[in-house]
Protein backbone atom coordinates (compact mmCIF):
# COMPACT_ATOMS: atom_id res chain seq x y z
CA UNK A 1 0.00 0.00 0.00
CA UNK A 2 2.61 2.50 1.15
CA UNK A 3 4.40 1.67 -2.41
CA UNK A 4 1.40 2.45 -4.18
CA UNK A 5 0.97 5.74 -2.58
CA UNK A 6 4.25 6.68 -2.81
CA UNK A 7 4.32 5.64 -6.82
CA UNK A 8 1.13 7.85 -7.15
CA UNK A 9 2.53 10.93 -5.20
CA UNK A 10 5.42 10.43 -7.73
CA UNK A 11 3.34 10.29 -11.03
CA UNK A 12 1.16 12.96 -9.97
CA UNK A 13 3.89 15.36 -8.80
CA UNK A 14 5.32 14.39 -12.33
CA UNK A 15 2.83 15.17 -13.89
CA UNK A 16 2.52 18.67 -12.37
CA UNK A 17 5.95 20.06 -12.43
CA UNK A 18 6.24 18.74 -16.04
CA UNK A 19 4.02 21.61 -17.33
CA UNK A 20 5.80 24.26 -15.29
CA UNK A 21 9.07 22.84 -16.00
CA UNK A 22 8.42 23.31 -19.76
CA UNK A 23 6.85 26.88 -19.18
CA UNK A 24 9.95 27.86 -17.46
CA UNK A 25 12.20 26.77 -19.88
CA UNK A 26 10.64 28.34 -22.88
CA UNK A 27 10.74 31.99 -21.01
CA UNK A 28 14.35 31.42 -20.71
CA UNK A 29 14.50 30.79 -24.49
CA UNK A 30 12.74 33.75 -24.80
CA UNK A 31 14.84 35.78 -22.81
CA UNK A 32 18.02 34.49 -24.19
CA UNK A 33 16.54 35.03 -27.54
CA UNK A 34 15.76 38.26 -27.06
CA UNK A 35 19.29 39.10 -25.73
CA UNK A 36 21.31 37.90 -28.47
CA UNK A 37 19.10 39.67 -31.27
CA UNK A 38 19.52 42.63 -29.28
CA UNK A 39 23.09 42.12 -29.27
CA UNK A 40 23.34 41.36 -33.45
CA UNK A 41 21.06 44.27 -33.56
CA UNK A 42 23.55 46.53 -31.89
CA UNK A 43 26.71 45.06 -33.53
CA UNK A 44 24.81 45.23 -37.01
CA UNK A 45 24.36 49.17 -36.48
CA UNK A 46 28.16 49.68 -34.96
CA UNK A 47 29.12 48.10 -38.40
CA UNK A 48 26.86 50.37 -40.16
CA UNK A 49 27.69 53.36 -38.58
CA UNK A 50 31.79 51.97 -38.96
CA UNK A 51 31.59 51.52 -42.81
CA UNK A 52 29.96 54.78 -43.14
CA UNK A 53 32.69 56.53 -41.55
CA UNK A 54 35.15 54.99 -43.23
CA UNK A 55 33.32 55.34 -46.45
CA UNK A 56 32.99 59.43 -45.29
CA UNK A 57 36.71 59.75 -44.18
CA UNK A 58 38.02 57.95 -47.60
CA UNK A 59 36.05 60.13 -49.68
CA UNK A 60 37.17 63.04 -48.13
CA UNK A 61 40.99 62.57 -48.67
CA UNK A 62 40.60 61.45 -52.38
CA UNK A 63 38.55 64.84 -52.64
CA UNK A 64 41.02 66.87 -51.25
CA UNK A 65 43.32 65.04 -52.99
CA UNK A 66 41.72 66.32 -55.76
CA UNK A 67 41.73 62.25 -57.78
CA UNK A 68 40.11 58.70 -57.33
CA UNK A 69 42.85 55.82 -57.28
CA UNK A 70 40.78 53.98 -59.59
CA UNK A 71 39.58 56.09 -61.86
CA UNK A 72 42.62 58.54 -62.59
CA UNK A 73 44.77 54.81 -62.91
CA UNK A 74 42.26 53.50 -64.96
CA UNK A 75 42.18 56.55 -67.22
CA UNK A 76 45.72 57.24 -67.49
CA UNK A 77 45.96 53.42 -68.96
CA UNK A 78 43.38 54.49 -71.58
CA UNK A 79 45.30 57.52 -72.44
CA UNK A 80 48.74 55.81 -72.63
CA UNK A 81 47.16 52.61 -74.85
CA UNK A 82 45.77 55.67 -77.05
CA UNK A 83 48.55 57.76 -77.05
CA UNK A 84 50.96 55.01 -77.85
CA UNK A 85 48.90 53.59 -80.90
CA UNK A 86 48.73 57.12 -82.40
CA UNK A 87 52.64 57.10 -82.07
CA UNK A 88 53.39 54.07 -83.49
CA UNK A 89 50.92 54.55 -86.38
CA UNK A 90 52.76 57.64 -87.12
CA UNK A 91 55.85 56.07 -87.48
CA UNK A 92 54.94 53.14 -89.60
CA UNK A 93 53.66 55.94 -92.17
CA UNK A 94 56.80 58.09 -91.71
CA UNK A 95 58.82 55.12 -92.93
CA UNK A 96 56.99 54.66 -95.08
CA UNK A 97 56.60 57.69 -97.43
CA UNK A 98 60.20 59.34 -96.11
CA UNK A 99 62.06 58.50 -99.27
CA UNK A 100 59.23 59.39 -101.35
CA UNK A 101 59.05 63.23 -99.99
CA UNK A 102 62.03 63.99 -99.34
CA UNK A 103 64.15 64.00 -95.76
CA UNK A 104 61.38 65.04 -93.84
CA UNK A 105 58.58 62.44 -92.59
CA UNK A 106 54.99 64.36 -92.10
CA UNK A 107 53.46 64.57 -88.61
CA UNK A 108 50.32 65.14 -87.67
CA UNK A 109 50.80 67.61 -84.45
CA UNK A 110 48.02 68.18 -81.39
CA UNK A 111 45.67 65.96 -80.08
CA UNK A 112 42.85 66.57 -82.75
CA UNK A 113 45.40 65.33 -85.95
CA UNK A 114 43.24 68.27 -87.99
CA UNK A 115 46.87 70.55 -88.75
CA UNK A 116 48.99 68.51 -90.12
CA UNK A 117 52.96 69.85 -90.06
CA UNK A 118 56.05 68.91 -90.92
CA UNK A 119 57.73 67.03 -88.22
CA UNK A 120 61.65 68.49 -87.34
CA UNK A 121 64.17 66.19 -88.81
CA UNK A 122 66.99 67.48 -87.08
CA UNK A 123 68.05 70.10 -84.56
CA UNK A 124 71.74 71.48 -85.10
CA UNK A 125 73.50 73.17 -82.20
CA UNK A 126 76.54 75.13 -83.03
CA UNK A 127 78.83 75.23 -80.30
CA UNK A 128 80.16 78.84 -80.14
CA UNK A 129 81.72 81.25 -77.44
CA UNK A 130 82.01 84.91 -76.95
CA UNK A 131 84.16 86.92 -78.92
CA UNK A 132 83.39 84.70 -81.91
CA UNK A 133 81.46 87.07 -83.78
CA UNK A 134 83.30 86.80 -87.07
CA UNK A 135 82.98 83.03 -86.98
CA UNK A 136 78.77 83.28 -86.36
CA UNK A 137 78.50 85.74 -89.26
CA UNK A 138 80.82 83.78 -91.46
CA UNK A 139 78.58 80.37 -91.02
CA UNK A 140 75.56 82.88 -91.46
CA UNK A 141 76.74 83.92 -94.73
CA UNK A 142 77.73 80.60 -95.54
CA UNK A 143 75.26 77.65 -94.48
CA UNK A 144 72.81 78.95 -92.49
CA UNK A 145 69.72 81.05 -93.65
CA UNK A 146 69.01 83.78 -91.57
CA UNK A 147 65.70 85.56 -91.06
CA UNK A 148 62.53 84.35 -93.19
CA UNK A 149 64.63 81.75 -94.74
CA UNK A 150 65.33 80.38 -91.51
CA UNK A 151 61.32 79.60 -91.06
CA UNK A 152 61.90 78.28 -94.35
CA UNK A 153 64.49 75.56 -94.01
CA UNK A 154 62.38 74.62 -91.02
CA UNK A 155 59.37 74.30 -92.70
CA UNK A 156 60.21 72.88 -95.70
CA UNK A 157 63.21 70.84 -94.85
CA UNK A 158 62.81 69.65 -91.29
CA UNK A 159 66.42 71.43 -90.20
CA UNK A 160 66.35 73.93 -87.13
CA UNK A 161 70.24 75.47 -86.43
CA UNK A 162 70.91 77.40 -83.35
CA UNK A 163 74.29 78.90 -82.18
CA UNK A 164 74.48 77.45 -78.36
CA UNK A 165 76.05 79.79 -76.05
CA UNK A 166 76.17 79.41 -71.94
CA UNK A 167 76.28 82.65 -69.80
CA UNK A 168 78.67 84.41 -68.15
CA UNK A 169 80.15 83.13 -64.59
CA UNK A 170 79.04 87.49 -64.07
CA UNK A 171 75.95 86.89 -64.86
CA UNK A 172 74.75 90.10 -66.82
CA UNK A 173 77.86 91.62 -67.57
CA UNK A 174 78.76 93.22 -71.10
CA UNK A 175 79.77 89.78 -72.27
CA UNK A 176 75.97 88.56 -71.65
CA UNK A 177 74.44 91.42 -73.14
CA UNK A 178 76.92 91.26 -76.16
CA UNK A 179 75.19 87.88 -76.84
CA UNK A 180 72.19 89.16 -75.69
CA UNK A 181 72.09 92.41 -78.55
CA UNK A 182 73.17 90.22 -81.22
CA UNK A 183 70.30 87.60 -80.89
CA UNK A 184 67.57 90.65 -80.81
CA UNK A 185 68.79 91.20 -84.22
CA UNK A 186 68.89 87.74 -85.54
CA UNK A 187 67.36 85.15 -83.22
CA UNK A 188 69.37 82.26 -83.86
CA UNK A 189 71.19 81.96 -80.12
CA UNK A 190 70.73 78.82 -77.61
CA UNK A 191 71.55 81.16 -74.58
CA UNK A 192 71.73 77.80 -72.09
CA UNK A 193 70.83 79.58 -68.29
CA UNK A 194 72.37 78.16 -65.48
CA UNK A 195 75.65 77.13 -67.84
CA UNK A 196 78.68 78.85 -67.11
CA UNK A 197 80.53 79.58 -70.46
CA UNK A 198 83.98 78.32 -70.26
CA UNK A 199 86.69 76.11 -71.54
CA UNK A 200 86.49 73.62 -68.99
CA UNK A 201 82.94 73.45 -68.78
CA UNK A 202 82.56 72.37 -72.62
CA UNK A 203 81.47 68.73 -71.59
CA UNK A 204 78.80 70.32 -69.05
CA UNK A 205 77.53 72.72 -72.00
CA UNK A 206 77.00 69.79 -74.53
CA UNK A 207 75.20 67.46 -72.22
CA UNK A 208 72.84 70.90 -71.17
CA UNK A 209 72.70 71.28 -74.95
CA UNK A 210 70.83 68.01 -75.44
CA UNK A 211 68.44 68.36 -72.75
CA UNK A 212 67.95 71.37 -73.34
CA UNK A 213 67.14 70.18 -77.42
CA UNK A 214 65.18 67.56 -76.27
CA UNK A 215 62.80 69.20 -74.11
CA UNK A 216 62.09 71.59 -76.69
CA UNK A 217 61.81 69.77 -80.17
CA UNK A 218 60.46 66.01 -81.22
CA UNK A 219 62.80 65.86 -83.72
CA UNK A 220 64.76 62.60 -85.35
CA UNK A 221 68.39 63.41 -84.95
CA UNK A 222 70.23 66.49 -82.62
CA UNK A 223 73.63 67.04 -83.88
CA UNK A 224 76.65 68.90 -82.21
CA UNK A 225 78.53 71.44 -84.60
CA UNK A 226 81.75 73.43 -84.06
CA UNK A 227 81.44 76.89 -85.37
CA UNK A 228 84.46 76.85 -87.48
CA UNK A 229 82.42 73.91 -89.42
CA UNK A 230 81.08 74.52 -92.62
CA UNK A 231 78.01 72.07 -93.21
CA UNK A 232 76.29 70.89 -96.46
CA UNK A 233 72.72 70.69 -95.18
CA UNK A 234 71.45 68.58 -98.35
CA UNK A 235 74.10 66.09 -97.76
CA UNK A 236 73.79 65.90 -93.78
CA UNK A 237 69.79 65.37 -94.61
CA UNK A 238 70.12 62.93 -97.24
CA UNK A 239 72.76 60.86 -94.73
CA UNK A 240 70.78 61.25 -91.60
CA UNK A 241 66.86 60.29 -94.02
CA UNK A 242 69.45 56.65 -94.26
CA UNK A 243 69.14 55.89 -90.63
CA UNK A 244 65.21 56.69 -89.64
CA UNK A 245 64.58 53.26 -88.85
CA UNK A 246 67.68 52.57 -86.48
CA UNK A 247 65.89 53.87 -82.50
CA UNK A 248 68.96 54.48 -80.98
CA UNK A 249 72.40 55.50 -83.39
CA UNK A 250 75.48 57.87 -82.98
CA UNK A 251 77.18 58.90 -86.21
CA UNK A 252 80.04 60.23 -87.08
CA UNK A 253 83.71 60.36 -87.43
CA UNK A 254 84.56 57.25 -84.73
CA UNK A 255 88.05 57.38 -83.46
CA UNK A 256 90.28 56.98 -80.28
CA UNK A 257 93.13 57.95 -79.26
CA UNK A 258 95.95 58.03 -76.72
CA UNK A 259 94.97 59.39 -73.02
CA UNK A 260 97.31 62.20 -71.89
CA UNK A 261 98.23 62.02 -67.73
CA UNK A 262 100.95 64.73 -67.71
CA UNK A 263 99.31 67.70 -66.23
CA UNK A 264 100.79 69.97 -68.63
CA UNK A 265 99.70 68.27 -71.78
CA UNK A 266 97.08 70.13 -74.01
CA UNK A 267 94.83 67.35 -74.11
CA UNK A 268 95.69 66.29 -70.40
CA UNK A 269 92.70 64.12 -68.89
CA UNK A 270 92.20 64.09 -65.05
CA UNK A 271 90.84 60.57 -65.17
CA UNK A 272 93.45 58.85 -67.21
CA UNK A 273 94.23 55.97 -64.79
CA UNK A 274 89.68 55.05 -65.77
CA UNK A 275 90.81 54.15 -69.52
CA UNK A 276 93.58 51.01 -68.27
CA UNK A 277 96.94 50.44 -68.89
CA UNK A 278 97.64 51.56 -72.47
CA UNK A 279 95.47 55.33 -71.79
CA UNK A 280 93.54 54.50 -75.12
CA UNK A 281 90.23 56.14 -75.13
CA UNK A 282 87.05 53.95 -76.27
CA UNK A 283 85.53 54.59 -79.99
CA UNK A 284 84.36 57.80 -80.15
CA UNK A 285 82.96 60.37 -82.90
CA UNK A 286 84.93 63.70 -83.71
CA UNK A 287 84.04 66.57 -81.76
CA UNK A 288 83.79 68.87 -84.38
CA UNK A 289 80.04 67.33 -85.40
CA UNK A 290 78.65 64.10 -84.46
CA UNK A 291 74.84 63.29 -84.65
CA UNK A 292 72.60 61.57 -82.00
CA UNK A 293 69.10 60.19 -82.65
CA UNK A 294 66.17 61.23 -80.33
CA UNK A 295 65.77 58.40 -78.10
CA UNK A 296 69.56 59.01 -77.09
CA UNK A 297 69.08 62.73 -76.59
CA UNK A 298 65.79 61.74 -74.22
CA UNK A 299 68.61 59.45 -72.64
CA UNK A 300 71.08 61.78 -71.66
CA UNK A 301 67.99 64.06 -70.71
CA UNK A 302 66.55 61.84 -68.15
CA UNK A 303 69.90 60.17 -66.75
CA UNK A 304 71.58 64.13 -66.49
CA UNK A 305 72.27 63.75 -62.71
CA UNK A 306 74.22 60.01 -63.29
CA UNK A 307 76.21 61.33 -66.68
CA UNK A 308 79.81 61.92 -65.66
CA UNK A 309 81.85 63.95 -68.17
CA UNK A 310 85.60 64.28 -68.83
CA UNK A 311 87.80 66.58 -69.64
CA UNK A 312 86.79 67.11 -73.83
CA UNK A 313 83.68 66.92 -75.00
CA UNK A 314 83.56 64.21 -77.47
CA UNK A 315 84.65 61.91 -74.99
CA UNK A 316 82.14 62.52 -72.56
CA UNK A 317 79.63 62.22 -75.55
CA UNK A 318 81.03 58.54 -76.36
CA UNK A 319 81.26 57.56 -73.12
CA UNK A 320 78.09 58.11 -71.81
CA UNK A 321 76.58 55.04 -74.66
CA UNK A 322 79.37 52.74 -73.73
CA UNK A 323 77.47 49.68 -72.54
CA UNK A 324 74.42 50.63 -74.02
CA UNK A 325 72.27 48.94 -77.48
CA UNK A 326 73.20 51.78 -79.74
CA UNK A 327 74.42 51.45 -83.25
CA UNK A 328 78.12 53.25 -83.71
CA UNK A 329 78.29 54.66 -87.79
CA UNK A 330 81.26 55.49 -88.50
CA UNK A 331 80.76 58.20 -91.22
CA UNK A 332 83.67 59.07 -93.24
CA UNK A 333 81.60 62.44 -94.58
CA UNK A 334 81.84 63.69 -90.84
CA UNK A 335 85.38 63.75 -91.17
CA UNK A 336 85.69 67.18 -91.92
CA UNK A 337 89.59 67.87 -91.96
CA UNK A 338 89.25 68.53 -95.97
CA UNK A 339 86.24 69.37 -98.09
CA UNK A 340 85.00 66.63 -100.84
CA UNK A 341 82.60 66.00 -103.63
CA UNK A 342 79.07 64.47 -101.17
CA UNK A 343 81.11 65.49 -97.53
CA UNK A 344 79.15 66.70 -94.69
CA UNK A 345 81.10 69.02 -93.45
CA UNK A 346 84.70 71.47 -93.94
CA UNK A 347 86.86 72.42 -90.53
CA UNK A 348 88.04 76.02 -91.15
């Protein structure tokens, strides 16, 4: 009996606390539920409100950088594909047609392609100095066209000539405004700022020459002329209209030569021990003109601070494609020590 009882007090307390037990545990869910949606709800907006700021912040500094990232890199890749077809289109029609009109290829200048000009075929610098008036006026007379006909030759033949002068180490002193007076009357001068003119800075004055060429005309070739040179322009054209389709060449008259150390030497250079044991010098063109193509002008232009020059000119010129692709010509017609039927060029 008491087994009974006790089985049924059992059941029936079972029974009720199985209800309550089941209530209880359901508010609990509830509860707990309620907690942790809270707690995603929260998180959720403190990610929100995160990436907004972020998003603010970030589009702030590109706007006061005044560029996107993407965009600008995207459309600078545009341009460049663009820009780069147009070129190279360009020069597969200057090749083209060069021989066919003459020693200068037609470009199409601007963005728009609607004025089409001739493009410069070469620039000549003429290396002069003050107190060399008689020798400017002499090449004047001579080989290069002054005034309208100066427009002309560059119009019509592709060939700009400038005398290329530094300043004085006084800068603004009567031998400045000597220069200065002569090129208001003619306005042929190179007047390189920032260059002393001297004897030992002659390397220094050639390398600002080309950077200076560069920056200023597209053309195919820049050449370096002494002004007691006499140049045949036709001839220098026809030679240079040869070598369009080699990118990077030097031309001229190649030679080398011993390498002076006694200070007292003419032709003494400072860094003789550089050239070994025999003080030959490398392969190198005649100073008194030589011809480089574009691509090596741009060269020397962008490399200016690593360039090291010696004590001539020519020299420095050679040495600065030593160990470099470029295509050496050695042009007898550039040898100008006597004047011949087809020669470039006559050293007075």
């Amino acid at each position: 009996m008491r087994s009974r009882g006790s089985q049924n007090r059992l059941s029936g307390y079972s029974s009720f606390g199985s209800p309550l037990y089941a209530l209880l545990l359901a508010l609990f869910a509830t509860v707990a539920t309620l907690y942790v949606a809270g707690r995603l709800w929260q998180d959720a907006e403190s990610r929100v409100y995160l990436l907004e700021e972020l998003q603010r912040r970030t589009g702030q500094f590109f706007r006061f950088q005044g560029q996107s990232a993407i965009s600008v890199d995207d459309t600078l890749k545009i341009i460049g594909c663009r820009e780069q077809q147009k070129k190279l289109s360009a020069l597969e029609t200057e090749l083209a047609v060069a021989r066919q009109e003459g020693f200068v290829p037609k470009h199409l200048s601007g963005n728009d392609g609607k004025h089409p000009t001739k493009k410069v075929l070469l620039v000549i610098g003429i290396m002069t100095t003050f107190g060399r008036k008689k020798n400017r006026d002499a090449i004047r007379k001579a080989w290069m066209p002054t005034g309208a006909d100066m427009k002309k030759l560059a119009d019509k033949k592709g060939i700009i000539a400038r005398f290329v002068i530094g300043t004085s180490a006084n800068r603004g002193d009567s031998l400045d405004k000597e220069i200065e007076s002569e090129n208001s009357q003619s306005h042929d001068f190179i007047i390189l700022d920032g260059q002393v003119e001297a004897p030992k800075e002659k390397s220094e004055k050639i390398k600002s020459f080309f950077i200076y060429a560069a920056e200023k005309w597209d053309a195919e070739f820049f050449v370096k002329v002494n002004d007691d040179v006499f140049v045949n322009l036709d001839a220098l054209g026809e030679v240079l209209t040869s070598h369009l389709d080699k990118p990077r060449v030097y031309i001229g008259c190649m030679k080398s030569g011993e390498v002076f150390s006694e200070p007292t030497h003419k032709w003494h250079e400072p860094d003789w021990w550089k050239f070994g044991d025999r003080k030959s010098y490398f392969r190198h063109a005649s100073g008194q003109i030589y011809v480089i193509s574009k691509s090596l002008a741009q060269f020397i232009s962008i490399n200016r601070a690593f360039l090291r020059t010696y004590a001539h000119d020519d020299v420095s010129t050679g040495s600065w494609f030593i160990g470099l692709d470029v295509t050496h010509v050695d042009e007898r017609k550039f040898c100008c020590s006597a004047w011949s039927p087809g020669a470039i060029c006559a050293a007075v």
